[in-house]
N, C-alpha and C. Protein backbone atom coordinates (compact mmCIF):
# COMPACT_ATOMS: atom_id res chain seq x y z
N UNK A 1 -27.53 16.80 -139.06
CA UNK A 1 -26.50 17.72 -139.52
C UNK A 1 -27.08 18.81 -140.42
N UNK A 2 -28.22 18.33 -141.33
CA UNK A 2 -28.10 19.72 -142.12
C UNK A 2 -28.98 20.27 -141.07
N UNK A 3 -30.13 20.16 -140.18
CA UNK A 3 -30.94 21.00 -139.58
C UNK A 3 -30.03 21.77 -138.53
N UNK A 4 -28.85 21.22 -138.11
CA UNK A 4 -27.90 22.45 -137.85
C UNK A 4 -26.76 23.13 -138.64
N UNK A 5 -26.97 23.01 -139.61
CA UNK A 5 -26.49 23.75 -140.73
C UNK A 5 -27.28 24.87 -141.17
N UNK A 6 -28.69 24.22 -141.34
CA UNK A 6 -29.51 25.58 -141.40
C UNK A 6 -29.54 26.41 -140.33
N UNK A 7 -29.60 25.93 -139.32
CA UNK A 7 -29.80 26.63 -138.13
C UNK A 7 -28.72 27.98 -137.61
N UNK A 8 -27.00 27.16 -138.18
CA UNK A 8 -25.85 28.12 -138.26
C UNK A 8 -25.47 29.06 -139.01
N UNK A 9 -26.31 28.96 -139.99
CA UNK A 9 -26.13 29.87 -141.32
C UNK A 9 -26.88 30.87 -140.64
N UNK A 10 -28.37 30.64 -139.91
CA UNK A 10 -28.79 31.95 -139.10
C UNK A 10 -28.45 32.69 -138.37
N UNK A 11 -27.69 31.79 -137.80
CA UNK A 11 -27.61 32.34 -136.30
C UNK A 11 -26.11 32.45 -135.70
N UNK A 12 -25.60 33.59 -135.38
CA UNK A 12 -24.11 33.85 -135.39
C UNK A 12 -23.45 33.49 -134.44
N UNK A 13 -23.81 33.18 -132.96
CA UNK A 13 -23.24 32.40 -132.08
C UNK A 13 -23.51 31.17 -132.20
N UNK A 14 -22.28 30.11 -132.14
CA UNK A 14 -22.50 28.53 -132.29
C UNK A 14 -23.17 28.42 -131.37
N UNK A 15 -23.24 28.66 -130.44
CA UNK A 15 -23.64 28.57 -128.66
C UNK A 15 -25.01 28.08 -128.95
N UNK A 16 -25.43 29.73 -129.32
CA UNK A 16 -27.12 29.64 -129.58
C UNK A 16 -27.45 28.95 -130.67
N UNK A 17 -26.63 28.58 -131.39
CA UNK A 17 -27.36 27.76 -132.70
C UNK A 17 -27.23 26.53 -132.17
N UNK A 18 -26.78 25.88 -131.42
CA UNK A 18 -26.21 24.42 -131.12
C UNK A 18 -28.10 24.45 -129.93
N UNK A 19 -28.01 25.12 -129.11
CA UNK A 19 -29.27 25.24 -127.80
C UNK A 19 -30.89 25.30 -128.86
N UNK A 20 -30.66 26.11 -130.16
CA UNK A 20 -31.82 26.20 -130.93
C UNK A 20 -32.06 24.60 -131.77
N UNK A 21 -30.86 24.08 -131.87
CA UNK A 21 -30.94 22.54 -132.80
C UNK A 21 -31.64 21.48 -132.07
N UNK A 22 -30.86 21.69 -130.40
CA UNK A 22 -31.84 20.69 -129.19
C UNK A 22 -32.96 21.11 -129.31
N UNK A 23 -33.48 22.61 -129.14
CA UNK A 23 -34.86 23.04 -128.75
C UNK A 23 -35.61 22.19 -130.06
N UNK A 24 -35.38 22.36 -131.17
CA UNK A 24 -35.97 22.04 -132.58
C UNK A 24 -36.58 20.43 -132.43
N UNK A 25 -35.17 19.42 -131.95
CA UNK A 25 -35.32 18.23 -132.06
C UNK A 25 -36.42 17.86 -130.48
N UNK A 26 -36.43 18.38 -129.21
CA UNK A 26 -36.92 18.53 -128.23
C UNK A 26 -38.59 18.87 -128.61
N UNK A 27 -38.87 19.86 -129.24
CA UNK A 27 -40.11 20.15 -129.66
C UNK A 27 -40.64 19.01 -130.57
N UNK A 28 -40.18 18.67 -131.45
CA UNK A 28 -40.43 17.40 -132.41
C UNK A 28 -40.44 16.50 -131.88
N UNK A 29 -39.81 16.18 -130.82
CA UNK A 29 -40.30 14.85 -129.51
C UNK A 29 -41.60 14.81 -129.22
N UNK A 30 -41.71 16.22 -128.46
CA UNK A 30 -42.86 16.68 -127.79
C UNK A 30 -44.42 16.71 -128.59
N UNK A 31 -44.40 17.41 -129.92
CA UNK A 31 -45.48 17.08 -130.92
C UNK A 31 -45.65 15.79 -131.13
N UNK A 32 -44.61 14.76 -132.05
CA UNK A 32 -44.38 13.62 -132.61
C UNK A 32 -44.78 13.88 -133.73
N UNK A 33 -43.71 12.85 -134.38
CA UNK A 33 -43.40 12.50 -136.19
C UNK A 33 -44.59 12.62 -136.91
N UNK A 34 -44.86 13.85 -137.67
CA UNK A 34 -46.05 13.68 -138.08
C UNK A 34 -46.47 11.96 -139.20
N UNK A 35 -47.59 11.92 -139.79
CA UNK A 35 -47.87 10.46 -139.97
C UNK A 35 -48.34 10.83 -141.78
N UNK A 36 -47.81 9.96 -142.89
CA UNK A 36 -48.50 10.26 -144.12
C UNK A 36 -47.69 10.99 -144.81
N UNK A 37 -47.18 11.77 -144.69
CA UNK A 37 -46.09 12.62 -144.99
C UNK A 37 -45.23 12.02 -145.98
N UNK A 38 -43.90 10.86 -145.23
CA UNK A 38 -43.13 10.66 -146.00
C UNK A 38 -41.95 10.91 -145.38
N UNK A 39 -40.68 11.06 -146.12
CA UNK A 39 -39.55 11.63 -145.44
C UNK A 39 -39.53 13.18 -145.80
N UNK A 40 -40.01 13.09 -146.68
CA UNK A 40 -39.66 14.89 -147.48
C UNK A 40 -40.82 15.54 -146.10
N UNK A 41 -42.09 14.95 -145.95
CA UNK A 41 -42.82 15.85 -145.38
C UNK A 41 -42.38 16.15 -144.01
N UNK A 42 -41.49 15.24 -143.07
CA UNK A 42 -40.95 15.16 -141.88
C UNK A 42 -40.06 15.91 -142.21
N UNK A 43 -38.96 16.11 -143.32
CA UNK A 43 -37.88 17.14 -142.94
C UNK A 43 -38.18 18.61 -143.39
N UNK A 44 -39.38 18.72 -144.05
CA UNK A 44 -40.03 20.14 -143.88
C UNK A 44 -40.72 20.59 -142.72
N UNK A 45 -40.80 19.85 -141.79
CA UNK A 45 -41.45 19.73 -140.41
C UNK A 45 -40.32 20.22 -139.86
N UNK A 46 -39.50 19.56 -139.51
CA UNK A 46 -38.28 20.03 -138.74
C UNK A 46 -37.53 21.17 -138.88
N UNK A 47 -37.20 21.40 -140.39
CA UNK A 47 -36.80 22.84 -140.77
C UNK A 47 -37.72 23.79 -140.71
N UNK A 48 -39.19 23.68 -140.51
CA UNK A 48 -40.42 24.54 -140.34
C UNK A 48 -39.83 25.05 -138.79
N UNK A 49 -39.58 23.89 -137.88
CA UNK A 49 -39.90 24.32 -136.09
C UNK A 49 -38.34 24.69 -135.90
N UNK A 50 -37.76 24.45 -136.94
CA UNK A 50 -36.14 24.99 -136.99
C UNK A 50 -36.21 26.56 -137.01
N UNK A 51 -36.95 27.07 -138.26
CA UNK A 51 -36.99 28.15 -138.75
C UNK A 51 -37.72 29.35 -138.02
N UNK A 52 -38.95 28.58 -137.26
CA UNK A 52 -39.56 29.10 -136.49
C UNK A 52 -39.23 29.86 -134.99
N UNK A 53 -38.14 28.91 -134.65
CA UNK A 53 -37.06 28.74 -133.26
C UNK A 53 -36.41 30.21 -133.38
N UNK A 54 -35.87 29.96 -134.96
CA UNK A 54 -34.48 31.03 -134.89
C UNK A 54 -35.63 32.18 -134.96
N UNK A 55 -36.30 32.30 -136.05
CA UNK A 55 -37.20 33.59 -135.81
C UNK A 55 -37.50 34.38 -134.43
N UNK A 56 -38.13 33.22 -134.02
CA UNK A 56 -38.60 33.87 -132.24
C UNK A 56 -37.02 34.43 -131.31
N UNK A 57 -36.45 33.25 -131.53
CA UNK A 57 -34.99 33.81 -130.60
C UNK A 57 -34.13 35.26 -131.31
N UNK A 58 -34.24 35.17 -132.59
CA UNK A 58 -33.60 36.86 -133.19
C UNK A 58 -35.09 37.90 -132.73
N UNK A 59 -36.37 37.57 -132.90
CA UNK A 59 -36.90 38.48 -132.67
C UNK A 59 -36.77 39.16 -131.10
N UNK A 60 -37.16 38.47 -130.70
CA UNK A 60 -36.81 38.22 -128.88
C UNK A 60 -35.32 38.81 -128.55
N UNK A 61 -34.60 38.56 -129.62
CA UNK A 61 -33.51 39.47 -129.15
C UNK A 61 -32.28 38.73 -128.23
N UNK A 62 -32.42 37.62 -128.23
CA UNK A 62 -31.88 36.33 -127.72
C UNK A 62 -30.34 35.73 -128.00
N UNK A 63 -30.97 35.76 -129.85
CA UNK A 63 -29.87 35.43 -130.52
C UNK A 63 -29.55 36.85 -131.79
N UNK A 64 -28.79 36.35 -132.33
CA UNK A 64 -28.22 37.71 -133.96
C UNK A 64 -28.18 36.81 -134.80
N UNK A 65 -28.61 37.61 -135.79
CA UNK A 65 -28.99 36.82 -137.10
C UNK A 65 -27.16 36.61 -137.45
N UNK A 66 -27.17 35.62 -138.41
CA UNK A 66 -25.94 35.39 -138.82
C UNK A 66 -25.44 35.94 -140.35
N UNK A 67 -24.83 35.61 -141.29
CA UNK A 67 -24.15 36.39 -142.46
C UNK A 67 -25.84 36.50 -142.73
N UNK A 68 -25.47 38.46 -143.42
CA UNK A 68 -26.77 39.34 -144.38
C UNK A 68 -26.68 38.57 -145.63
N UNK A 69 -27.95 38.81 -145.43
CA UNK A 69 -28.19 37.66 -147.48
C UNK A 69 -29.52 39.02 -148.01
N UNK A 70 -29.00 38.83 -149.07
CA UNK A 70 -30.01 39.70 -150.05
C UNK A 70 -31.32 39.19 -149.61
N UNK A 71 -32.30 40.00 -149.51
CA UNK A 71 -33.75 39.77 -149.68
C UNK A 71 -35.13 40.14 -150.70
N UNK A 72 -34.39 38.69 -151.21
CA UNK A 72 -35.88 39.02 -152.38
C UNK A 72 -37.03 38.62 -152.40
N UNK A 73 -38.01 38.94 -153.47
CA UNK A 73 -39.37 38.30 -152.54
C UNK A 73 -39.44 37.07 -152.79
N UNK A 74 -39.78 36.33 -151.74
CA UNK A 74 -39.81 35.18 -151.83
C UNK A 74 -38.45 34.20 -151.25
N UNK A 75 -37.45 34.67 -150.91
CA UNK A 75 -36.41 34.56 -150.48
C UNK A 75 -36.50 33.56 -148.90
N UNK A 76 -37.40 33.63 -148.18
CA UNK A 76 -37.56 33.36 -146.84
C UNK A 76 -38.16 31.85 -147.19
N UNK A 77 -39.34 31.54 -148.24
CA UNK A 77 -39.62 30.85 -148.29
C UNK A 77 -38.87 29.67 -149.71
N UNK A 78 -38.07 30.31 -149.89
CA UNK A 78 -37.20 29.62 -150.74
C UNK A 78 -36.08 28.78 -149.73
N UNK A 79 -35.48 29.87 -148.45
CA UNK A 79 -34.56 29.56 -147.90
C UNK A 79 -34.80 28.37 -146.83
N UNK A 80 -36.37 28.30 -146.65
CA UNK A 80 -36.89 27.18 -146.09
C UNK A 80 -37.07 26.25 -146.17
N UNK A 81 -37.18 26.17 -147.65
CA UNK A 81 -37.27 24.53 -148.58
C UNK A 81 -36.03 23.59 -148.12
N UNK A 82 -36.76 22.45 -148.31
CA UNK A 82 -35.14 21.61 -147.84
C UNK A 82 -34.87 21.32 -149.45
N UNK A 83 -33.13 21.17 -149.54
CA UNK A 83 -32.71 20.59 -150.27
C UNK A 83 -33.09 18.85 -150.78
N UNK A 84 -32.62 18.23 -151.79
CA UNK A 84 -32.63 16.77 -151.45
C UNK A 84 -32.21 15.81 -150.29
N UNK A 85 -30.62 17.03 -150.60
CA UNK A 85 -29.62 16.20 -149.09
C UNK A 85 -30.46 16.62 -147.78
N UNK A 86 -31.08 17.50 -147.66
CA UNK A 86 -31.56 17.58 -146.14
C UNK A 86 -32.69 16.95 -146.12
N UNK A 87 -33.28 16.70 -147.29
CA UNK A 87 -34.78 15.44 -147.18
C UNK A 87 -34.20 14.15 -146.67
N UNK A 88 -32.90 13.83 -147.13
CA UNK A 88 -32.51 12.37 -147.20
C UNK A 88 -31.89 12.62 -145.67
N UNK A 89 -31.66 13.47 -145.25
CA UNK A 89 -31.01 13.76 -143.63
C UNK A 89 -32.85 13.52 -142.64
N UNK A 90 -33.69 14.18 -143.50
CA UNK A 90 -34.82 14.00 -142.43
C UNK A 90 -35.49 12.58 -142.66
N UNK A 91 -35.35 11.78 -143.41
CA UNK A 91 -35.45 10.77 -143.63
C UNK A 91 -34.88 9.94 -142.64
N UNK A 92 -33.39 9.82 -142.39
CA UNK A 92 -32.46 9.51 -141.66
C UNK A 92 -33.05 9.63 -140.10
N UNK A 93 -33.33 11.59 -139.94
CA UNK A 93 -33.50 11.46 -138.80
C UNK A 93 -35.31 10.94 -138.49
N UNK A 94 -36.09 11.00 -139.22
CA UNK A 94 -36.78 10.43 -138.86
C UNK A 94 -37.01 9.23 -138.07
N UNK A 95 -36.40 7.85 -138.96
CA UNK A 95 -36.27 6.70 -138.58
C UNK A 95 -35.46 6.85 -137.28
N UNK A 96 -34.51 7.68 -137.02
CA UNK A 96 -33.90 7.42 -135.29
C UNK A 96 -34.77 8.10 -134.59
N UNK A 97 -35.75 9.15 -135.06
CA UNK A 97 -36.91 9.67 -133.76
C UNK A 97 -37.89 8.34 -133.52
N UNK A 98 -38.53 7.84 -134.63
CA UNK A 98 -39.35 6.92 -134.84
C UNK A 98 -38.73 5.35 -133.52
N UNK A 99 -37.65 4.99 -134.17
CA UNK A 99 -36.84 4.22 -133.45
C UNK A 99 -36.98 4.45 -132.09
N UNK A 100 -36.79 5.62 -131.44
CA UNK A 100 -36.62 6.09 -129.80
C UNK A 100 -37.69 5.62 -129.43
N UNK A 101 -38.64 6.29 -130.45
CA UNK A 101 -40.31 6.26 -129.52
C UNK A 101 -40.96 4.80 -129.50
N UNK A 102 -40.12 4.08 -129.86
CA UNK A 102 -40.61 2.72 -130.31
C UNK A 102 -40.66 1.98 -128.66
């Protein structure tokens, strides 16, 4: 939930934000759970290939960015950080990726 929360706050069609959340979790299949990390380091992983997704699809011209937010410096990489609640969400989702591949 929050990695499509972040994902909707970008991106102004649900459509494309819902197709960018599969692509995100689909790619993170495809690499696998990184190892050593932790939970915090897995849900900066995910919001990394989250963040990365929407980038390419607004650049590409694919998708539209969603509500304008001030840009300050440093702003992009602030907006990337996960919260606690979305550490404890990649935590969560970790253990059900982990689980699948089992």
């Amino acid at each position: 939930d929050a990695v499509r929360a972040f994902v909707r706050a970008r991106v102004s069609d649900r459509s494309a934000a819902d197709d960018l959340v599969q692509a995100t979790f689909a790619a993170a299949l495809d690499r696998g759970v990184p190892q050593g990390d932790g939970a915090a380091g897995v849900g900066r992983w995910l919001f990394a290939i989250a963040r990365n997704l929407v980038l390419k699809e607004v650049r590409d011209g694919r998708a539209h960015a969603g509500a304008t937010r001030p840009h300050a410096p440093g702003a992009e990489r602030a907006a990337a950080a996960p919260g606690p609640l979305e550490v404890a969400a990649g935590a969560e989702e970790q253990a059900r990726v982990r689980a699948a591949l089992e």
